[in-house]
N, C-alpha and C. Protein backbone atom coordinates (compact mmCIF):
# COMPACT_ATOMS: atom_id res chain seq x y z
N UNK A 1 0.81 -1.20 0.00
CA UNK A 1 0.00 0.00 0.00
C UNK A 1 0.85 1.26 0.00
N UNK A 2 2.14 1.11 0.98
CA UNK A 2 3.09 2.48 0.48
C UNK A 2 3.52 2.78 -0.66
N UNK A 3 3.18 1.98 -1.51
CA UNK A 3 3.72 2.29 -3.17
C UNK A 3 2.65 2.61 -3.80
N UNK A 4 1.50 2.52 -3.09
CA UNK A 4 0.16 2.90 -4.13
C UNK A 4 0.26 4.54 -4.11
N UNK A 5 -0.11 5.71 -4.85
CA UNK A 5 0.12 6.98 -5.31
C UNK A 5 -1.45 7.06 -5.05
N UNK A 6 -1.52 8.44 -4.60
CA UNK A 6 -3.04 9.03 -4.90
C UNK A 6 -3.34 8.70 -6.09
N UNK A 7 -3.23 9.12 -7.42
CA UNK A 7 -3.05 9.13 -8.38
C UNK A 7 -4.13 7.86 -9.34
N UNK A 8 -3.82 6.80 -8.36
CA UNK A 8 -3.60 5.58 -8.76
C UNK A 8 -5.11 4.71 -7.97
N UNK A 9 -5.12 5.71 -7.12
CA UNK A 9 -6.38 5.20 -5.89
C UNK A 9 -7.83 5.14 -6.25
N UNK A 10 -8.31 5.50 -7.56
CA UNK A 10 -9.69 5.40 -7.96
C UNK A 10 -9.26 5.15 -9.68
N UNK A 11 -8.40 4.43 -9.91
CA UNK A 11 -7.69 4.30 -11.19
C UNK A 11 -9.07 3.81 -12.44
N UNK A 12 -9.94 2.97 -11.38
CA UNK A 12 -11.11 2.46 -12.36
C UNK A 12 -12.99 2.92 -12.08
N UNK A 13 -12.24 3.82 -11.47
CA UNK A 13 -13.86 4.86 -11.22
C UNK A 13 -13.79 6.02 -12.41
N UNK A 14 -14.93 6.27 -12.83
CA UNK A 14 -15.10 7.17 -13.23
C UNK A 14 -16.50 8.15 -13.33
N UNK A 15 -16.73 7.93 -12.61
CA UNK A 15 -18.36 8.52 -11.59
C UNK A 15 -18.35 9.58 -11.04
N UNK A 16 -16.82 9.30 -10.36
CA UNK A 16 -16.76 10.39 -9.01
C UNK A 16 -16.18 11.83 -9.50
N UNK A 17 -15.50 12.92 -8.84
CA UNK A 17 -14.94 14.27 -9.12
C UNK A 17 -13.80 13.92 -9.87
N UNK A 18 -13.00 14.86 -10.54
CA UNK A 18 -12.01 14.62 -11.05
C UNK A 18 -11.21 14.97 -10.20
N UNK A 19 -9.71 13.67 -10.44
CA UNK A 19 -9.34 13.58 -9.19
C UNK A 19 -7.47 14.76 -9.83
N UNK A 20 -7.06 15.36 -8.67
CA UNK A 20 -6.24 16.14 -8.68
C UNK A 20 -4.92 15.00 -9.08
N UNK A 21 -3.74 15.68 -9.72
CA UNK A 21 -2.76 14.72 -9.97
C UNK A 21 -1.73 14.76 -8.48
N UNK A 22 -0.83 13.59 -8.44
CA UNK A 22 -0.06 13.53 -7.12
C UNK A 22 1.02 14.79 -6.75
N UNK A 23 1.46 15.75 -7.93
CA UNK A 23 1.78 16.56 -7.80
C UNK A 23 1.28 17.93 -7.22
N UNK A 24 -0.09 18.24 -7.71
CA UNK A 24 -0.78 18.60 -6.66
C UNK A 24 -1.21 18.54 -5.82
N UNK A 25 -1.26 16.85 -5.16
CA UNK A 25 -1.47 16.59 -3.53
C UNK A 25 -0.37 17.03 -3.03
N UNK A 26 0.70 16.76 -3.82
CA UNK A 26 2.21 17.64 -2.97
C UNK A 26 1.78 18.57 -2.26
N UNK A 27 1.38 19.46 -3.66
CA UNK A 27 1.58 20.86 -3.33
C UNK A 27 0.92 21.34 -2.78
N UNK A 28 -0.86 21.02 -2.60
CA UNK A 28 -0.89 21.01 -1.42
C UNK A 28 -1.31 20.78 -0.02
N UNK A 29 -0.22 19.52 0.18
CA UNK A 29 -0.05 19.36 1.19
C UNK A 29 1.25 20.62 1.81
N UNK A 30 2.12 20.98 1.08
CA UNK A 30 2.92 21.63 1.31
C UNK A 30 2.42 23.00 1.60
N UNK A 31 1.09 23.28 1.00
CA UNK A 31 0.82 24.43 1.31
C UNK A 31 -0.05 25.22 2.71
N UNK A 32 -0.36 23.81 2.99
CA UNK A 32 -1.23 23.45 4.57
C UNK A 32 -0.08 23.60 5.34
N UNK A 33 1.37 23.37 5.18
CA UNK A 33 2.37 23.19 6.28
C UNK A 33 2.59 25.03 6.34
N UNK A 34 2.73 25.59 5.55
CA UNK A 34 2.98 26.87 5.18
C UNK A 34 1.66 27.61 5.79
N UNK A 35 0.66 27.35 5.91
CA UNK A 35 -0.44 27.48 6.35
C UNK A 35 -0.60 27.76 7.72
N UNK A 36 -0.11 26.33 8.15
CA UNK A 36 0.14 26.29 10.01
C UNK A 36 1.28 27.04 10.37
N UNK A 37 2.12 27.45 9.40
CA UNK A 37 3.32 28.64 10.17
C UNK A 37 4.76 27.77 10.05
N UNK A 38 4.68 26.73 9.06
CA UNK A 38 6.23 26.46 9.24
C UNK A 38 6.42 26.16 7.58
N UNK A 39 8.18 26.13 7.57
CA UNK A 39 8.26 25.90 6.40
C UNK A 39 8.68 24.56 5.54
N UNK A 40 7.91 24.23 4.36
CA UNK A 40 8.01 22.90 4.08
C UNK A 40 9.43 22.48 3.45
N UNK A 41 10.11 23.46 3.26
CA UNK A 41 11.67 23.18 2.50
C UNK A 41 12.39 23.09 3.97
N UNK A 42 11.96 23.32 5.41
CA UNK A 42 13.00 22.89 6.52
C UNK A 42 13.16 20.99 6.03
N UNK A 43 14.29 21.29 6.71
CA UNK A 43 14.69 19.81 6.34
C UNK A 43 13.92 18.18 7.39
N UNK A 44 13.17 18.69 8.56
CA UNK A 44 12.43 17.82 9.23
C UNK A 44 10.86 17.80 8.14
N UNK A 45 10.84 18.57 7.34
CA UNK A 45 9.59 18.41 6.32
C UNK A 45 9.76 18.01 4.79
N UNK A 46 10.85 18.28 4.97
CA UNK A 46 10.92 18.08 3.09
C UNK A 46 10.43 16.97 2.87
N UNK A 47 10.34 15.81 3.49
CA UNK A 47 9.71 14.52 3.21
C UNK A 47 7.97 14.52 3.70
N UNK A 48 8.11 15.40 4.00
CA UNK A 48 6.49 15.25 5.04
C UNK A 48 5.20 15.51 3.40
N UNK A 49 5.47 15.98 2.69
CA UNK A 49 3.98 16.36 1.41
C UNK A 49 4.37 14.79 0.90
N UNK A 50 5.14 13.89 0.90
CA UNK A 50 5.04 12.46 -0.32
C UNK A 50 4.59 11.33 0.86
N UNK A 51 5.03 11.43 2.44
CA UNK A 51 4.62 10.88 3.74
C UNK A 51 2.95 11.02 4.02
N UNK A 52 2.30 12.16 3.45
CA UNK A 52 1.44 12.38 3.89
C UNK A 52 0.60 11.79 2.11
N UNK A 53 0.59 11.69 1.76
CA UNK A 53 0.03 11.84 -0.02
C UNK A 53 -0.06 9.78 0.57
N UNK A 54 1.20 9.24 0.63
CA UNK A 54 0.98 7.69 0.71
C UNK A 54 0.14 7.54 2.25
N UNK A 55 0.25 8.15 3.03
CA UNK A 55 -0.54 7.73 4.12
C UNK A 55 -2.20 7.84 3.48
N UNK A 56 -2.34 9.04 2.72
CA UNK A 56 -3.77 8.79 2.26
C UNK A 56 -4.63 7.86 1.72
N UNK A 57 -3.12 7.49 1.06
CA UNK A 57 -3.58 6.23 -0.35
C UNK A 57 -4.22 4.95 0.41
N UNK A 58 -3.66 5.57 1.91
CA UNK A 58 -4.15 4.09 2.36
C UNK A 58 -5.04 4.30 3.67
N UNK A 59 -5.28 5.30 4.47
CA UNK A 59 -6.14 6.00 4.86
C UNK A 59 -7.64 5.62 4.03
N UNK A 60 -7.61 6.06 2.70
CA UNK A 60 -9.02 6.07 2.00
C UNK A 60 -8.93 5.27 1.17
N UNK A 61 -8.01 4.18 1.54
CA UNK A 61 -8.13 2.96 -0.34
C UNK A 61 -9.21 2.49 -0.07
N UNK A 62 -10.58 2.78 0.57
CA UNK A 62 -12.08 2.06 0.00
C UNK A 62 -12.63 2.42 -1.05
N UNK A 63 -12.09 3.81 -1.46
CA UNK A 63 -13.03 4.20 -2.84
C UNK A 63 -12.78 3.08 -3.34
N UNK A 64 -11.62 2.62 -3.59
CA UNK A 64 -11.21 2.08 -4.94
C UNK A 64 -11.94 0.62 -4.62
N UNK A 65 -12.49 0.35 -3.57
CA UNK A 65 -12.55 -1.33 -3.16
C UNK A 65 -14.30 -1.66 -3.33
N UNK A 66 -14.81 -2.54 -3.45
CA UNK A 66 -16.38 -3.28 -3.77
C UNK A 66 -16.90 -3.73 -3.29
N UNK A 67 -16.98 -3.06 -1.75
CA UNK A 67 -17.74 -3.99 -0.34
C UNK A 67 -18.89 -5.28 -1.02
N UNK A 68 -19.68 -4.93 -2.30
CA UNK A 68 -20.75 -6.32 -2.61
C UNK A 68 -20.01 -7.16 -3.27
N UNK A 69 -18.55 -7.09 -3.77
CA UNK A 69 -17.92 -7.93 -4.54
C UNK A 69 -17.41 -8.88 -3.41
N UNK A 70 -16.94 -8.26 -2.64
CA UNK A 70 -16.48 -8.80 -1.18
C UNK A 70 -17.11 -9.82 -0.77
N UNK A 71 -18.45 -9.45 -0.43
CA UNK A 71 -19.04 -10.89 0.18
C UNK A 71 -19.86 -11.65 -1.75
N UNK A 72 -19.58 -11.64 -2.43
CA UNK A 72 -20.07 -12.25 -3.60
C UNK A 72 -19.43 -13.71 -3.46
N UNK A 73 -18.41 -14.16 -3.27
CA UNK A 73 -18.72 -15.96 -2.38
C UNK A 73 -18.86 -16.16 -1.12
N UNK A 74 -20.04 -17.13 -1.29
CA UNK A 74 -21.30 -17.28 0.01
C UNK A 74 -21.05 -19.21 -0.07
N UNK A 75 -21.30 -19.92 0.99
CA UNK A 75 -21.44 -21.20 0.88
C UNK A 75 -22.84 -21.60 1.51
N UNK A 76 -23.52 -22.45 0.88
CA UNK A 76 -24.37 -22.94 0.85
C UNK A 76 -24.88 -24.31 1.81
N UNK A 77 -23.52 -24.84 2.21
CA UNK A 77 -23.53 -26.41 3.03
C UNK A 77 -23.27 -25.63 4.58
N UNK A 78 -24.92 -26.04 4.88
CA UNK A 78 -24.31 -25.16 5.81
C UNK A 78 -24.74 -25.99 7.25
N UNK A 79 -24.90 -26.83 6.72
CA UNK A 79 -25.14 -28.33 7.39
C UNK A 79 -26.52 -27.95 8.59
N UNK A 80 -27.58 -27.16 8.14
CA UNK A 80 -28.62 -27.37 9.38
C UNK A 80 -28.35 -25.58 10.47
N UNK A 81 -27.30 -25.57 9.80
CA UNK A 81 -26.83 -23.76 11.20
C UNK A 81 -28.57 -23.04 10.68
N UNK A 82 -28.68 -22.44 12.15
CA UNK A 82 -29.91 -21.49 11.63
C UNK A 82 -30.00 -20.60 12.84
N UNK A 83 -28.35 -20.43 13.59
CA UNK A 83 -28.12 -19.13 14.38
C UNK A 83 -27.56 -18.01 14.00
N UNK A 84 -27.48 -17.19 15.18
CA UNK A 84 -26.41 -16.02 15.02
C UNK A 84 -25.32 -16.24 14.25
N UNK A 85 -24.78 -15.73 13.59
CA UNK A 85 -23.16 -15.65 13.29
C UNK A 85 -23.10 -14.16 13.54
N UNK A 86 -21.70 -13.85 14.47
CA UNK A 86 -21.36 -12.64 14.77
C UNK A 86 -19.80 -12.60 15.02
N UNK A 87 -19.49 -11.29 15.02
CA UNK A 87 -18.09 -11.25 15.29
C UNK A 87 -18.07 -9.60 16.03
N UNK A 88 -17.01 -9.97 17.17
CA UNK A 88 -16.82 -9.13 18.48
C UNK A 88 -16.08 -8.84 18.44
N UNK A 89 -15.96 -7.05 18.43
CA UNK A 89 -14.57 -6.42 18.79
C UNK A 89 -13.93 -6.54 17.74
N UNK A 90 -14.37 -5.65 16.05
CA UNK A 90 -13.27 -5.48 15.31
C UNK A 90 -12.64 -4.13 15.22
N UNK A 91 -11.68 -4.11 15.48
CA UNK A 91 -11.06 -2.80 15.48
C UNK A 91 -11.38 -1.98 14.13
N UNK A 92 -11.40 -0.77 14.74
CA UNK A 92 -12.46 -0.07 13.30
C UNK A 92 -11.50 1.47 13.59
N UNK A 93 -10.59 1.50 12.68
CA UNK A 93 -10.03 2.87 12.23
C UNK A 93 -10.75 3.98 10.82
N UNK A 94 -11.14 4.92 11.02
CA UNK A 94 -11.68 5.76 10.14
C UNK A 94 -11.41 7.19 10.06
N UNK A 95 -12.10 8.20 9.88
CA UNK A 95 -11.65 9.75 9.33
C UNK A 95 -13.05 10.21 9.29
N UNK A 96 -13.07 11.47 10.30
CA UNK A 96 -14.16 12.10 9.79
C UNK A 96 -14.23 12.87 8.87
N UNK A 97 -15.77 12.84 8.23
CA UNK A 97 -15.48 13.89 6.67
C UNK A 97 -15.85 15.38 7.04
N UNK A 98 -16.21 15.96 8.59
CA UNK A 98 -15.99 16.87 8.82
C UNK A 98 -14.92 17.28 8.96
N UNK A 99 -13.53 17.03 9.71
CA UNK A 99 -12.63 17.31 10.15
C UNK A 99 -11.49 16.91 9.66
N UNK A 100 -11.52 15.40 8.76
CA UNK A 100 -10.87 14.70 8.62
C UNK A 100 -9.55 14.14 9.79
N UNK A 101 -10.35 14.07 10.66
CA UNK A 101 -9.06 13.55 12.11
C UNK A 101 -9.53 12.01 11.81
N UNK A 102 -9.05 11.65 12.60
CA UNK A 102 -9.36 9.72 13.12
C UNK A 102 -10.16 9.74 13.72
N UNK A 103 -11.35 8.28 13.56
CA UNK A 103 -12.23 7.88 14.24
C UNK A 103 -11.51 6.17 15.01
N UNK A 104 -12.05 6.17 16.29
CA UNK A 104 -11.00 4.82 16.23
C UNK A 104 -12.00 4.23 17.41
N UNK A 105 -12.51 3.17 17.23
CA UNK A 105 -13.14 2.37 18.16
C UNK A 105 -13.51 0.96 17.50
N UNK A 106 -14.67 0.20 18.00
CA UNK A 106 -14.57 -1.01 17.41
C UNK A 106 -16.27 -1.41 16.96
N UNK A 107 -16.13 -2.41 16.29
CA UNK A 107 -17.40 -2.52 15.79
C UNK A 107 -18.24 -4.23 15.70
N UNK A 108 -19.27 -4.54 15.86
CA UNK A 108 -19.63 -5.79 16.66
C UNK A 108 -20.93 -5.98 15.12
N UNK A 109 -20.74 -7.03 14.79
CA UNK A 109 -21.97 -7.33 13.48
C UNK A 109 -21.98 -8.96 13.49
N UNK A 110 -23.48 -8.64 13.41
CA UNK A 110 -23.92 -10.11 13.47
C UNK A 110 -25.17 -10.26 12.00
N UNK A 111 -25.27 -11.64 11.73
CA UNK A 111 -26.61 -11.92 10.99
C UNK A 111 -26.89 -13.02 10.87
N UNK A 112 -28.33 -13.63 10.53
CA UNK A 112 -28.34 -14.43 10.86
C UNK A 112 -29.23 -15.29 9.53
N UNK A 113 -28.29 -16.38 8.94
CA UNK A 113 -28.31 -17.16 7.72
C UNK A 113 -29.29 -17.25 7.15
N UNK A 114 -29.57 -17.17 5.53
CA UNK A 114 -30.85 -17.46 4.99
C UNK A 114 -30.40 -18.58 4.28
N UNK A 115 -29.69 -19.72 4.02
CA UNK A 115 -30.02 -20.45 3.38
C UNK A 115 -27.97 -20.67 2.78
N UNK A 116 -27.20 -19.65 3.02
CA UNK A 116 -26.09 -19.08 2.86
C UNK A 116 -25.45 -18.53 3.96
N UNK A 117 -23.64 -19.21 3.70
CA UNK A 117 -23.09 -18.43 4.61
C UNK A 117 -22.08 -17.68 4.03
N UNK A 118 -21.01 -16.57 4.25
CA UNK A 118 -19.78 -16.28 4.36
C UNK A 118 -18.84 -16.30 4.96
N UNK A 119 -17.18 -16.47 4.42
CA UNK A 119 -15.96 -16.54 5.35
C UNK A 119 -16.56 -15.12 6.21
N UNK A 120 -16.20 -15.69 7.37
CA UNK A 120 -16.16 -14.44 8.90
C UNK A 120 -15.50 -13.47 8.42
N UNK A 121 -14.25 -13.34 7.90
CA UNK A 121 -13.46 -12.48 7.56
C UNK A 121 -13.90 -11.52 6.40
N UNK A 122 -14.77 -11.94 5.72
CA UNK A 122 -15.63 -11.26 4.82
C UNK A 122 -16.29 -9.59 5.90
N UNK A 123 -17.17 -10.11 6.53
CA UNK A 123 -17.81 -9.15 7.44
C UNK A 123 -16.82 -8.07 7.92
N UNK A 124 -15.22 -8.64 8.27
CA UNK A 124 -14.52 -7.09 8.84
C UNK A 124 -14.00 -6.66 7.48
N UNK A 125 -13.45 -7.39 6.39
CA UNK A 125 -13.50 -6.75 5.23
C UNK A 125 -14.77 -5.41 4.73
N UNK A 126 -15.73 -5.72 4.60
CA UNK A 126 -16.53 -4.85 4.51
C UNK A 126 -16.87 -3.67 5.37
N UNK A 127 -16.35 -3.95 6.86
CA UNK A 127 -16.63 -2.90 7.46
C UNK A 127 -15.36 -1.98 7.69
N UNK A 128 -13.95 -2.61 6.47
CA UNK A 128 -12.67 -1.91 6.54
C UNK A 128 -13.12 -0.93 5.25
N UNK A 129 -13.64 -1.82 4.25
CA UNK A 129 -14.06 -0.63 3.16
C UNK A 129 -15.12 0.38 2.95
N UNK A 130 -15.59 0.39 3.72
CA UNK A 130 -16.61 1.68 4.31
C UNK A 130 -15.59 2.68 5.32
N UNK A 131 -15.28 1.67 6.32
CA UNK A 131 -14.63 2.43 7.12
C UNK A 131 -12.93 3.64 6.42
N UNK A 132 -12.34 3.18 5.07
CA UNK A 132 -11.05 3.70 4.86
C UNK A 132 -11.82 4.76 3.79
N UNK A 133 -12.64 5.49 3.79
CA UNK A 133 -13.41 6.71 3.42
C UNK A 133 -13.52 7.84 4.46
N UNK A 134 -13.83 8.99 3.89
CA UNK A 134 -14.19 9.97 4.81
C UNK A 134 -15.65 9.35 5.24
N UNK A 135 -15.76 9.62 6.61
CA UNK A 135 -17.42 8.91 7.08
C UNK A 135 -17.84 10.11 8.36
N UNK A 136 -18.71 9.61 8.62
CA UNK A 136 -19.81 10.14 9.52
C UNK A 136 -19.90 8.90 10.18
N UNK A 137 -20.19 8.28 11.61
CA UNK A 137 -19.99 6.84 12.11
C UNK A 137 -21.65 6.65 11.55
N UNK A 138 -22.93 7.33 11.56
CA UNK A 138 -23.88 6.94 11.35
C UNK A 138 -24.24 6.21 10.09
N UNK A 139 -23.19 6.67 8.97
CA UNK A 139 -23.68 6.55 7.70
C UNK A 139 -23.12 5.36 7.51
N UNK A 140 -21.51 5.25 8.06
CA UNK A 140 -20.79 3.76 8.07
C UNK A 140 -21.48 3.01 9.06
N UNK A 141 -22.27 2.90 10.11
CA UNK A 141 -23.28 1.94 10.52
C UNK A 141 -23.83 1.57 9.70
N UNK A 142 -24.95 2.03 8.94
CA UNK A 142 -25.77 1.88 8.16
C UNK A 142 -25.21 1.27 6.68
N UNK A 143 -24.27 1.83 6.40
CA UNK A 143 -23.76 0.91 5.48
C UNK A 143 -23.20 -0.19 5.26
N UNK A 144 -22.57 -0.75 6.42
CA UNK A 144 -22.28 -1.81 6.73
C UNK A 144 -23.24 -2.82 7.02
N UNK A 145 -24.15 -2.21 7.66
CA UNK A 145 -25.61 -3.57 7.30
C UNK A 145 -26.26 -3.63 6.37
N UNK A 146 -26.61 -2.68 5.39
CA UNK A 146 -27.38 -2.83 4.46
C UNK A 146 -26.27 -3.50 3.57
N UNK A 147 -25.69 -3.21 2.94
CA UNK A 147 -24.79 -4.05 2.36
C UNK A 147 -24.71 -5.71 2.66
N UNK A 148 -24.55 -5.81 3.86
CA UNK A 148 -24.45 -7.55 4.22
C UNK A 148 -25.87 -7.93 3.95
N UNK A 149 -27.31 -6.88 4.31
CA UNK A 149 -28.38 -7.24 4.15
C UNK A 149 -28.27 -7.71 2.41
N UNK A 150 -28.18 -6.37 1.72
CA UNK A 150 -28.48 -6.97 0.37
C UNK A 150 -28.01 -7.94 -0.58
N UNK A 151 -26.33 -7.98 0.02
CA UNK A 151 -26.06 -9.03 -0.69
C UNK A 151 -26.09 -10.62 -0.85
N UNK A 152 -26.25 -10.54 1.14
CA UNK A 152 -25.91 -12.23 1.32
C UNK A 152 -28.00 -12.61 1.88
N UNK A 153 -28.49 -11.50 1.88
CA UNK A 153 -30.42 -12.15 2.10
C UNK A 153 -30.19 -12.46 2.99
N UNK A 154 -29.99 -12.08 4.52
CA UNK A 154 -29.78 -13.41 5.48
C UNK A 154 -31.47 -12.58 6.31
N UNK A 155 -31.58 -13.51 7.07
CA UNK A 155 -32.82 -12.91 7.55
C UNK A 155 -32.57 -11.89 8.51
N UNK A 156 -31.74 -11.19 8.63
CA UNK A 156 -31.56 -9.89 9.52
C UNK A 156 -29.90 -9.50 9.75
N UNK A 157 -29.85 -8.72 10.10
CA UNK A 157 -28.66 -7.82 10.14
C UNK A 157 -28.26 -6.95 11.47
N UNK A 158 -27.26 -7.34 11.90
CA UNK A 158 -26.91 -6.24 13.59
C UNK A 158 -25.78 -5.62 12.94
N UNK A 159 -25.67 -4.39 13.88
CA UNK A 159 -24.32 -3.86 13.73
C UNK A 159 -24.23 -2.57 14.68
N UNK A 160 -23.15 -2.76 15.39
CA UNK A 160 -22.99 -1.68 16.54
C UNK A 160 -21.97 -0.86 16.78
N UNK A 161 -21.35 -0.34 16.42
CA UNK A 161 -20.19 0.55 16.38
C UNK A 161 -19.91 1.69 17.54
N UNK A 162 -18.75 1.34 18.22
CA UNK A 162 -18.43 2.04 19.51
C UNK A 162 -17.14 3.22 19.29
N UNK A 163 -17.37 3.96 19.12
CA UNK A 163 -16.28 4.72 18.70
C UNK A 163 -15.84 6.15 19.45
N UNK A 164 -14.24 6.83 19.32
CA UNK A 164 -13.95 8.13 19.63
C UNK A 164 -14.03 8.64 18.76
N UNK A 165 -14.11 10.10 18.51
CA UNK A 165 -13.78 11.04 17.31
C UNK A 165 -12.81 12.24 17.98
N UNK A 166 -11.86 12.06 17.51
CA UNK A 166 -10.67 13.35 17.69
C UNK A 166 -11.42 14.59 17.19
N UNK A 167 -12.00 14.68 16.30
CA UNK A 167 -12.73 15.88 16.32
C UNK A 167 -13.74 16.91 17.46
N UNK A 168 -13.79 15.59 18.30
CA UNK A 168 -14.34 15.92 19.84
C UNK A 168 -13.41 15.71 21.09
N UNK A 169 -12.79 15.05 20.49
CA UNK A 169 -11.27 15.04 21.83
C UNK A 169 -10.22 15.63 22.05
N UNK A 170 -10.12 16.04 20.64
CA UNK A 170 -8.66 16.78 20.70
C UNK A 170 -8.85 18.34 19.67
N UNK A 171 -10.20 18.63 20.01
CA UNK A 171 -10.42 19.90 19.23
C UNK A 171 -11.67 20.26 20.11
N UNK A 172 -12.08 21.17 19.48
CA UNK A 172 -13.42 21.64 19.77
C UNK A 172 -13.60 21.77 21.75
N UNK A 173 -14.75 20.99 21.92
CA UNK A 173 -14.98 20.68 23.46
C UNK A 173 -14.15 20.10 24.08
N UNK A 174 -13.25 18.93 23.78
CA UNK A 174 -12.08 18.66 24.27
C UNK A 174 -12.40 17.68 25.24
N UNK A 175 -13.40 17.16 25.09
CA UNK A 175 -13.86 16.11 26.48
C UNK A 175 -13.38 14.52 25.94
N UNK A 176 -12.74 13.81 26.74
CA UNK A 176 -11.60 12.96 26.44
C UNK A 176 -12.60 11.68 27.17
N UNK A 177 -12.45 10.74 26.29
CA UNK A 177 -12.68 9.35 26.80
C UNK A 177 -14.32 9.42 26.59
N UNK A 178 -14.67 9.81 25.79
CA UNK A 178 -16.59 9.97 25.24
C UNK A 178 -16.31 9.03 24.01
N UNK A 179 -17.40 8.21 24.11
CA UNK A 179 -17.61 7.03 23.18
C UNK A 179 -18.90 7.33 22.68
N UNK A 180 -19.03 7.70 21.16
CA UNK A 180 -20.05 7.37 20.47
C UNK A 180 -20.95 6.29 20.36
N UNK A 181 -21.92 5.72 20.29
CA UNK A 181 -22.65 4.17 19.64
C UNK A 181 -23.52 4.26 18.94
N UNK A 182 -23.24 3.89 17.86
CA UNK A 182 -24.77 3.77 16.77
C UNK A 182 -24.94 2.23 16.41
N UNK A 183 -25.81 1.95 16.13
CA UNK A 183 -26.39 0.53 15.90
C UNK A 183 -27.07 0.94 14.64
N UNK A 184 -27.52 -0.43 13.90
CA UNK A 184 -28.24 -0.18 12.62
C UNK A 184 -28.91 -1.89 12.46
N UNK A 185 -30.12 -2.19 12.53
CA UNK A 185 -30.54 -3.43 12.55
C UNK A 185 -31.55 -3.41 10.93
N UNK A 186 -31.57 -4.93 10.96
CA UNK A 186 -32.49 -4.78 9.53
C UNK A 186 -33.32 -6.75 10.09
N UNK A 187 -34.33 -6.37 9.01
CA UNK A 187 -35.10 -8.23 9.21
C UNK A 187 -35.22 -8.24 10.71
N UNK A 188 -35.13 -9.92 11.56
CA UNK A 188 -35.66 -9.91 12.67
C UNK A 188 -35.11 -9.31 13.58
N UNK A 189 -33.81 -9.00 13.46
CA UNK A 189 -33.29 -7.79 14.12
C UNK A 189 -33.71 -6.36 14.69
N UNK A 190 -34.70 -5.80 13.94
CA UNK A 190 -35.73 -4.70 13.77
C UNK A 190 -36.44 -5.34 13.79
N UNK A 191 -37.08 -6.35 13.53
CA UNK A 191 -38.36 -6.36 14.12
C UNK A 191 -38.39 -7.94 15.62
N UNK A 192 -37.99 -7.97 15.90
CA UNK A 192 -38.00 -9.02 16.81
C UNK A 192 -36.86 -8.86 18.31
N UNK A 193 -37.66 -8.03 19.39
CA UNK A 193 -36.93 -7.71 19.98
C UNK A 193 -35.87 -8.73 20.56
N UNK A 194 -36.42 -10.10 21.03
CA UNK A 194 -35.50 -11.51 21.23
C UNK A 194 -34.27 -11.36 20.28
N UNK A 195 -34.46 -10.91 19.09
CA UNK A 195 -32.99 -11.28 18.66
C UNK A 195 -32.23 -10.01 18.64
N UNK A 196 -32.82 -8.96 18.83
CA UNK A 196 -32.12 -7.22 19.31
C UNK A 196 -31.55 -7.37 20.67
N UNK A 197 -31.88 -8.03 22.11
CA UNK A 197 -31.13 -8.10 23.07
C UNK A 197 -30.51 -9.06 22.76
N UNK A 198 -30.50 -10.70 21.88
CA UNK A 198 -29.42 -11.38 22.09
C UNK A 198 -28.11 -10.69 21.75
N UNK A 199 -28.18 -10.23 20.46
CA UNK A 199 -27.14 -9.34 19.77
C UNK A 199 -26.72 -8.45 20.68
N UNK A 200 -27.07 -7.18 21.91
CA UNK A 200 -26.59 -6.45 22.54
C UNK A 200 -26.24 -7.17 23.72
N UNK A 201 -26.34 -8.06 24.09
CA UNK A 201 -25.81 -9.29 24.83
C UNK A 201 -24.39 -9.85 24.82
N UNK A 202 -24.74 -10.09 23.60
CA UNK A 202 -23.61 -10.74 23.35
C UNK A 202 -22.03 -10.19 22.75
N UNK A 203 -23.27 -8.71 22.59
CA UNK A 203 -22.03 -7.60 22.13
C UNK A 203 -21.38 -7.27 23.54
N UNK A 204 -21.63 -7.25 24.50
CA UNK A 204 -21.55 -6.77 25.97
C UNK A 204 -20.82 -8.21 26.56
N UNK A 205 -20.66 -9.33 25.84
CA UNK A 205 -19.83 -10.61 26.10
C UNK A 205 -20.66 -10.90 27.65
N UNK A 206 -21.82 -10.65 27.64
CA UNK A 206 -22.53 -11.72 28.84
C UNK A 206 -23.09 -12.89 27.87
């Protein structure tokens, strides 16, 4: 990923804005340093506009990635399962698209089989490519279930996301150690409260 270039990061989109060339992320990035009051030709910066350009590439490589391609193999033998499948405590790094600081907390998703399953590892995949975008935690809740909803049909969908935002900790109000939570349920999940407390249950590891 340190060799991937802005440049290079939406190489097969063509939907979105037109994207600036890496020479102008240089510049400016260089011009933000000049901005804050120092200068980018000191020699503790001269590396800092190509440091900061590859940290992006990988900061936001979800544009470029296909959260429904992701879970597109599903297995079918699923020998009789007709519970929960969930996974606890994935570490969930992100960026707000107000501020663009770090979002950093963890995120708990469950669903429960229609007929199909997916590798486990599928589920934090998808919630890495939502998450390496500029986000809002509400919108990456929500997208992270509807997505598993639409692609894999399972009869419902959890998802709970516990998070900080530096944009509230280390700016603004400044109040330190405040945890966000949004949840986003779909199928019996939303509608069946029995399987809304198992899921916050089990997110809570009782």
């Amino acid at each position: 990923m340190d060799a991937l270039c802005i440049d290079q990061l939406h190489s097969d989109e063509s939907d979105g804005p037109e994207r600036p060339t890496r020479e102008e992320a240089l510049d400016a990035v260089a011009t933000l340093i000049r901005w804050a009051g120092d200068d980018p030709k000191r020699e503790g910066l001269l590396d800092t506009p190509d440091r900061v350009v590859r940290s992006y590439a990988e900061f936001f490589a979800g544009y470029a990635e296909d959260a429904d391609g992701v879970l597109a193999r599903t297995f079918e033998e699923v020998a009789g399962y007709q519970d929960m499948v969930m996974l606890r405590d994935i570490d969930l790094d992100s960026h707000c698209e107000h501020h663009m600081v770090p979002i950093t907390g963890r995120a708990h998703i469950a669903y429960l089989p229609d007929r199909r399953i997916v590798g486990i590892s599928k589920l934090a995949r998808v919630l890495e490519i939502y998450a390496r975008r500029l986000q809002t935690q509400e919108v990456l809740t929500a997208q992270v279930g509807d997505t598993i909803q639409r692609v894999l049909e399972p009869k419902g969908v959890a998802v709970m996301i516990e998070a900080q935002h530096q944009c509230m900790t280390t700016r603004g109000i400044k109040k330190r150690d405040v945890a966000m939570i949004t949840t986003h349920f779909t199928g019996v999940f939303r509608n069946d409260p029995r399987y809304e407390d198992r899921f916050r249950s089990m997110a809570r590891g009782c």
